[in-house]
C-alpha atoms as a PDB file:
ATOM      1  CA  UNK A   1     253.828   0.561 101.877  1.00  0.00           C
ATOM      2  CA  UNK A   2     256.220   1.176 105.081  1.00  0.00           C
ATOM      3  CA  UNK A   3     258.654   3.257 105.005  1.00  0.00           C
ATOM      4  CA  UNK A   4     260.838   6.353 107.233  1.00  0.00           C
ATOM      5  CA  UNK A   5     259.223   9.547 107.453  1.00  0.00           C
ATOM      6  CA  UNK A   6     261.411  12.202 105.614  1.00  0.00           C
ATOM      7  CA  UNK A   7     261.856  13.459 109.036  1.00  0.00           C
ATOM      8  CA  UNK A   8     261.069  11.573 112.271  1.00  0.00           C
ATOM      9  CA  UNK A   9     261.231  13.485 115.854  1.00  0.00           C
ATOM     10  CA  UNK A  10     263.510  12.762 118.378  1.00  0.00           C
ATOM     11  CA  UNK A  11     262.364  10.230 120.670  1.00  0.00           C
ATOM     12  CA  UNK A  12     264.915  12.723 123.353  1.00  0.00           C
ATOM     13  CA  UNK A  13     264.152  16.434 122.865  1.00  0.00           C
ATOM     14  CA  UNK A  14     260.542  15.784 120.486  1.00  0.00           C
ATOM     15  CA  UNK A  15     262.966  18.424 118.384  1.00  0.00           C
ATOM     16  CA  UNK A  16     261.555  18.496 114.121  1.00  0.00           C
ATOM     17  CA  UNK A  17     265.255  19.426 113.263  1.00  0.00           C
ATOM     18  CA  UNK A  18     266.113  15.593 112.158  1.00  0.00           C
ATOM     19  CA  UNK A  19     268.565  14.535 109.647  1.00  0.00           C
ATOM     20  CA  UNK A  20     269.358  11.115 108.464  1.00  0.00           C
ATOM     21  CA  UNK A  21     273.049  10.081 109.670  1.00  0.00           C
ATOM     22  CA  UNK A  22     273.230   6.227 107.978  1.00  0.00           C
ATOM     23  CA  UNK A  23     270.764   4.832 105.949  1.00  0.00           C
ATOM     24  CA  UNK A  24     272.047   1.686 108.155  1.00  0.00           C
ATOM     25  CA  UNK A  25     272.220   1.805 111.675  1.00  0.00           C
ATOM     26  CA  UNK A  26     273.660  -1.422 114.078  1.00  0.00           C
ATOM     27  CA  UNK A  27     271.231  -3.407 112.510  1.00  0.00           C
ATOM     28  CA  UNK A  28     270.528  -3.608 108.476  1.00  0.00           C
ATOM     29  CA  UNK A  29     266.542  -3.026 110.053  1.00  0.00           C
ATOM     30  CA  UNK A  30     267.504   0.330 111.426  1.00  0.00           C
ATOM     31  CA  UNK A  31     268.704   3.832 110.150  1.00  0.00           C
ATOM     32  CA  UNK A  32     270.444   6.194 112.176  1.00  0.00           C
ATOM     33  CA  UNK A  33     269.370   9.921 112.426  1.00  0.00           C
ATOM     34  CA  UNK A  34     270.914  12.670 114.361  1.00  0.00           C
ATOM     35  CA  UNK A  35     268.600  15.792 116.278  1.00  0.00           C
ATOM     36  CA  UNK A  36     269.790  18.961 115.258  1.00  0.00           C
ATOM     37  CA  UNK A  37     268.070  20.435 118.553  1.00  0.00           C
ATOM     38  CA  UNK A  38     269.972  18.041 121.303  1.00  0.00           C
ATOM     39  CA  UNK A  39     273.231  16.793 119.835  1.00  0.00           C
ATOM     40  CA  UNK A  40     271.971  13.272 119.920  1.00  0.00           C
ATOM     41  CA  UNK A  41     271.656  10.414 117.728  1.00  0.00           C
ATOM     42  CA  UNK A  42     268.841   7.817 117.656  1.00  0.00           C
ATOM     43  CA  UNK A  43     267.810   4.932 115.559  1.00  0.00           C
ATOM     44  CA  UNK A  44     264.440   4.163 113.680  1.00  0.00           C
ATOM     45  CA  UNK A  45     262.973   0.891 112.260  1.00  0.00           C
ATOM     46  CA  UNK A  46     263.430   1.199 108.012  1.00  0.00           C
ATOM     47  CA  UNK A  47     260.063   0.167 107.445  1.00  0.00           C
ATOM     48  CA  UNK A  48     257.571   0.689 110.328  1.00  0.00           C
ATOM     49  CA  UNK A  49     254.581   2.362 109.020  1.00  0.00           C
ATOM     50  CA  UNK A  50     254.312   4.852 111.895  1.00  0.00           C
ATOM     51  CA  UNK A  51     258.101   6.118 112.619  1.00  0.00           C
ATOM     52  CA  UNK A  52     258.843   5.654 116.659  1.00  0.00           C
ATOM     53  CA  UNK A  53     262.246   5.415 117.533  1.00  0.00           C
ATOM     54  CA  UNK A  54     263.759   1.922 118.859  1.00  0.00           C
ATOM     55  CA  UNK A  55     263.359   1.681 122.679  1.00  0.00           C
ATOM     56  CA  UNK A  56     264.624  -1.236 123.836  1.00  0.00           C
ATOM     57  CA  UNK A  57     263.483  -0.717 127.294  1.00  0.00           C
ATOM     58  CA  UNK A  58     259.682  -1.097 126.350  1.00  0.00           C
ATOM     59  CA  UNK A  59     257.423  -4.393 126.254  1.00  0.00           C
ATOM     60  CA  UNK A  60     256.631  -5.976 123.124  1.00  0.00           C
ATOM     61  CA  UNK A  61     252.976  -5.353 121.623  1.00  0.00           C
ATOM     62  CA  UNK A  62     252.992  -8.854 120.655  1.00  0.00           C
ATOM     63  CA  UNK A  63     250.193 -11.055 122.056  1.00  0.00           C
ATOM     64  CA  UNK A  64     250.767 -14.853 122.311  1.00  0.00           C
ATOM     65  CA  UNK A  65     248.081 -17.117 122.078  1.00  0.00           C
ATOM     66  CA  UNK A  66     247.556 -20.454 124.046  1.00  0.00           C
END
């Protein structure tokens, strides 16, 4: 089963000092943690098996077939 690590990095700094801020974050799919290390927030996806913060800058993975 998915889940959030108890502590994921931060996508800014790679800083381990991670604490969870809002179980919900601008979306009921996300949670918002803050980096202890850098002063800044980020937000994760609540169930994603491997924990990688939300970028929404990056292509989806997502393959379409024809």
């Amino acid at each position: 089963m998915g889940g959030v690590a108890p502590s994921p990095p931060c996508p800014f700094c790679n800083g381990r000092r991670t604490e969870l801020a809002s179980t919900f974050g601008s979306h009921a799919s996300l949670s918002t943690w803050w980096c202890a290390e850098c002063r800044s927030p980020f937000e994760v996806l609540r169930w994603q098996e491997t924990t990688s913060p939300v970028d929404p800058g990056q292509p989806s993975n997502k393959s379409t077939s024809a």
